[in-house]
C-alpha atoms as a PDB file:
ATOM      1  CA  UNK A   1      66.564  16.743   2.058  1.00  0.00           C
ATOM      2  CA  UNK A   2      67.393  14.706   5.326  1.00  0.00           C
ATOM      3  CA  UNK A   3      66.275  11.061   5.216  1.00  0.00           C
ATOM      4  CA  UNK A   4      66.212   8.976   8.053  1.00  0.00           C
ATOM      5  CA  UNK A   5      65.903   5.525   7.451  1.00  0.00           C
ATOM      6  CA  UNK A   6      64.563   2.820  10.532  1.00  0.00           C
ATOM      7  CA  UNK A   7      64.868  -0.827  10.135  1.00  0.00           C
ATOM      8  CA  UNK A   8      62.105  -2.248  12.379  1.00  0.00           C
ATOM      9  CA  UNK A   9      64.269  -5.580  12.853  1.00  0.00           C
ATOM     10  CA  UNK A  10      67.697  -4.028  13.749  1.00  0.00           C
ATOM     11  CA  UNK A  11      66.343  -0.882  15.532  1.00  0.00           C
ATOM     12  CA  UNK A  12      63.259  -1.817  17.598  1.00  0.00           C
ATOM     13  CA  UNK A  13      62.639  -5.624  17.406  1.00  0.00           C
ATOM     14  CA  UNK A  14      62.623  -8.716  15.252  1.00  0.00           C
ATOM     15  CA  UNK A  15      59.473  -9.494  16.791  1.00  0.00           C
ATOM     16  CA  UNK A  16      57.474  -6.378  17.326  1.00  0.00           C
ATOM     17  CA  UNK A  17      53.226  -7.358  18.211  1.00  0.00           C
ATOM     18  CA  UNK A  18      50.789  -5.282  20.219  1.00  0.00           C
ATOM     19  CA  UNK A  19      48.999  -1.844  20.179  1.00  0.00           C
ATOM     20  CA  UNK A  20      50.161  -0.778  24.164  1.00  0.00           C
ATOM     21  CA  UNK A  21      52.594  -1.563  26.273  1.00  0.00           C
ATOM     22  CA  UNK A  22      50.481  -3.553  28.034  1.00  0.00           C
ATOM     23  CA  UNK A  23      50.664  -5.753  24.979  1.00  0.00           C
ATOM     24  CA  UNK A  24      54.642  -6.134  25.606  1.00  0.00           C
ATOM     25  CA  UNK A  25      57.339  -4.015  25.452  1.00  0.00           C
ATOM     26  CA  UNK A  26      57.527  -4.522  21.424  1.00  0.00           C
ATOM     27  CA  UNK A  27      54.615  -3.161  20.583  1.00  0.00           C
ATOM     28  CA  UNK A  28      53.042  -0.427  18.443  1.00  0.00           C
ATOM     29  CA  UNK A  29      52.811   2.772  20.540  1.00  0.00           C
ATOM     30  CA  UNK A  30      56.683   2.638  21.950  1.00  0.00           C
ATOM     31  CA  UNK A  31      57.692   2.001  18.184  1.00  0.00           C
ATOM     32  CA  UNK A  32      55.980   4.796  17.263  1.00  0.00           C
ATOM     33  CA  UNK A  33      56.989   7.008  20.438  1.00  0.00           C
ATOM     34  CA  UNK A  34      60.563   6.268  20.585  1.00  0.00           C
ATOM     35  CA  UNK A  35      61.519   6.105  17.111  1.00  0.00           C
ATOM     36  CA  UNK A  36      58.615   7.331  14.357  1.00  0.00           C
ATOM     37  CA  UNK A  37      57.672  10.425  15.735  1.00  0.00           C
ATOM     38  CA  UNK A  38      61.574  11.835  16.761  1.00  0.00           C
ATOM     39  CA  UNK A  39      62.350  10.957  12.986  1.00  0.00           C
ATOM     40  CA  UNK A  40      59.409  13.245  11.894  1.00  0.00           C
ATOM     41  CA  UNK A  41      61.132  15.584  14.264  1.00  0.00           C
ATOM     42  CA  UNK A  42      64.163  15.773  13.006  1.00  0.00           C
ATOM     43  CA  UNK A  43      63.891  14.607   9.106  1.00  0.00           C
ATOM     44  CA  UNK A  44      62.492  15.171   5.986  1.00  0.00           C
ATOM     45  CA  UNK A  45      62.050  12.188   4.591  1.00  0.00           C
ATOM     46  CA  UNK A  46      61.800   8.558   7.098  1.00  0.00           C
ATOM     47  CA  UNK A  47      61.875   5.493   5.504  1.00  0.00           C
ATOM     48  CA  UNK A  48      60.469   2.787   7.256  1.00  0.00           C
ATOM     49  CA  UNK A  49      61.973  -0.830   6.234  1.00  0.00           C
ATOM     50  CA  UNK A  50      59.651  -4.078   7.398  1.00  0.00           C
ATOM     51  CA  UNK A  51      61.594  -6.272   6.380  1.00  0.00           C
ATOM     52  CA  UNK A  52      63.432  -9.338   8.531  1.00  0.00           C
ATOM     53  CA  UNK A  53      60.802  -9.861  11.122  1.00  0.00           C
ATOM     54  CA  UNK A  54      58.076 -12.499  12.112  1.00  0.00           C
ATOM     55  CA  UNK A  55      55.508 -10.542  10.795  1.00  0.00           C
ATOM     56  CA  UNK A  56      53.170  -7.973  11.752  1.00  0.00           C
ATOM     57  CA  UNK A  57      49.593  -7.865  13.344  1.00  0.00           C
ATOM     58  CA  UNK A  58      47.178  -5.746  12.447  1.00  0.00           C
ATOM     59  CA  UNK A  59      47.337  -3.781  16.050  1.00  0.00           C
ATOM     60  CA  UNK A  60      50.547  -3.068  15.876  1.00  0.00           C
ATOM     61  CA  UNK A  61      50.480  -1.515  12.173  1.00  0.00           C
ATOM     62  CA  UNK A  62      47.294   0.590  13.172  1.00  0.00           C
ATOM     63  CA  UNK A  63      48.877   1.785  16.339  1.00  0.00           C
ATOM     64  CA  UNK A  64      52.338   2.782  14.926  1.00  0.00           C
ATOM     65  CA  UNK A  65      51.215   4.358  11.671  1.00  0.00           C
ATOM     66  CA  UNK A  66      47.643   5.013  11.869  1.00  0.00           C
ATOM     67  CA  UNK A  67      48.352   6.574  15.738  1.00  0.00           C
ATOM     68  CA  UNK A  68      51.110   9.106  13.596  1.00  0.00           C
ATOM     69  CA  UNK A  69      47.231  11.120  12.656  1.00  0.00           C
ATOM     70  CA  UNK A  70      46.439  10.933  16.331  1.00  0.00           C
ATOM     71  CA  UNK A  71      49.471  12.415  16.830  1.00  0.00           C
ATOM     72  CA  UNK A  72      49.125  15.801  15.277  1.00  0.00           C
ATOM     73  CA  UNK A  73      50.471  14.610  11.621  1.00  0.00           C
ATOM     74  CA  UNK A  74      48.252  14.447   8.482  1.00  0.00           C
ATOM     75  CA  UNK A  75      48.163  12.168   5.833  1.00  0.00           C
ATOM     76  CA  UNK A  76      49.271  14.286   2.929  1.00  0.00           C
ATOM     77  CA  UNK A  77      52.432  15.418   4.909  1.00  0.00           C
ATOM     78  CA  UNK A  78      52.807  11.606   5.596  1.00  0.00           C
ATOM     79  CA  UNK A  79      52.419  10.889   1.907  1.00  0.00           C
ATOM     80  CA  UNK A  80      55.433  13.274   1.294  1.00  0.00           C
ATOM     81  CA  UNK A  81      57.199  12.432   4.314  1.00  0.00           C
ATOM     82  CA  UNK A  82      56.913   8.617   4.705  1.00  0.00           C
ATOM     83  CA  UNK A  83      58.164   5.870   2.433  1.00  0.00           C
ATOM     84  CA  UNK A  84      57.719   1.909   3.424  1.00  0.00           C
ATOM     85  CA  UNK A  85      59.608  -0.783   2.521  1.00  0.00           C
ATOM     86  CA  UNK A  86      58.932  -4.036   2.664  1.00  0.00           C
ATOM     87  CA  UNK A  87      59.235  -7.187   0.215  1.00  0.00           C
ATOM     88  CA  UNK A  88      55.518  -8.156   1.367  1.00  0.00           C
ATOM     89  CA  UNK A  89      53.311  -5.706  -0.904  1.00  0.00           C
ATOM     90  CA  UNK A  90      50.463  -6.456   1.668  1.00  0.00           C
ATOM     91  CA  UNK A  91      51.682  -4.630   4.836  1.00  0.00           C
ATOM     92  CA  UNK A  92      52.688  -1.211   2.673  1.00  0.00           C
ATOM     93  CA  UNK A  93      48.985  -1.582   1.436  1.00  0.00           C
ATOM     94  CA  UNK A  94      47.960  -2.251   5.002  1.00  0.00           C
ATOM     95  CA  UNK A  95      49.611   0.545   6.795  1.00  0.00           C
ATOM     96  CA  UNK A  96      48.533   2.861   3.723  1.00  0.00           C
ATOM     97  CA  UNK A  97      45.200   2.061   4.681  1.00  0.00           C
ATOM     98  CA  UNK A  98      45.379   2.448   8.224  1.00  0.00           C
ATOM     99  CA  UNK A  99      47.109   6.634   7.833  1.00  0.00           C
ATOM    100  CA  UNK A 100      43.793   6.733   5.815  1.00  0.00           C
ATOM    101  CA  UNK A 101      41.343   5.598   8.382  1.00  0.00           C
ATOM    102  CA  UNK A 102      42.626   7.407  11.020  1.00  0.00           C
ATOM    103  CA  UNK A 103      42.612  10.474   9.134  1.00  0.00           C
ATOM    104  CA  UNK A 104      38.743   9.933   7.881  1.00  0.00           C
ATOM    105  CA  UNK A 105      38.271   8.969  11.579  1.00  0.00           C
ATOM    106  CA  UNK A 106      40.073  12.045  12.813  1.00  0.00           C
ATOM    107  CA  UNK A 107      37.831  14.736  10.236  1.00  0.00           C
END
């Protein structure tokens, strides 16, 4: 199995906020553009480390992760597919929650 892993810190920003670029150029839908999605592409398994940043709003969690259902993948492949690391339990729990919205919201 091919595992990618991303470190949100080191390989998009230490400071990502926003939904749209229109929110700045750290922001949920270019993380999810320029690095989730090609990972799905080309891996099994992407691992998505949290860690080492300022934090994370809510539109920026929703946009990246939740917009991955909006994108043409579905939560159970995401459950096999996606792993999340991060030492604050809430934002797994939080991006969790926002595959599964979007995928309620997208039946």
């Amino acid at each position: 199995m091919k595992s990618h892993t991303i470190y949100i810190a080191r390989d998009f920003s230490p400071s990502p906020a926003g939904r749209v670029p229109e929110d700045g150029l750290f922001n949920g839908e270019t993380f999810r553009e320029t690095l989730l999605l090609p990972a799905f592409r080309d891996y099994d398994q992407v691992v998505v480390n949290l860690d080492d940043t300022g934090g994370y709003g809510s539109s920026f969690l929703e946009e990246a992760f939740g917009g991955l259902i909006r994108a043409g993948l579905t939560a159970a492949d995401l459950r096999k597919r996606l792993k999340i690391i991060s030492a604050r339990q809430s934002y797994e729990t939080k991006v969790w929650s926002y595959i599964e919205r979007a995928a309620h919201a997208s039946t």
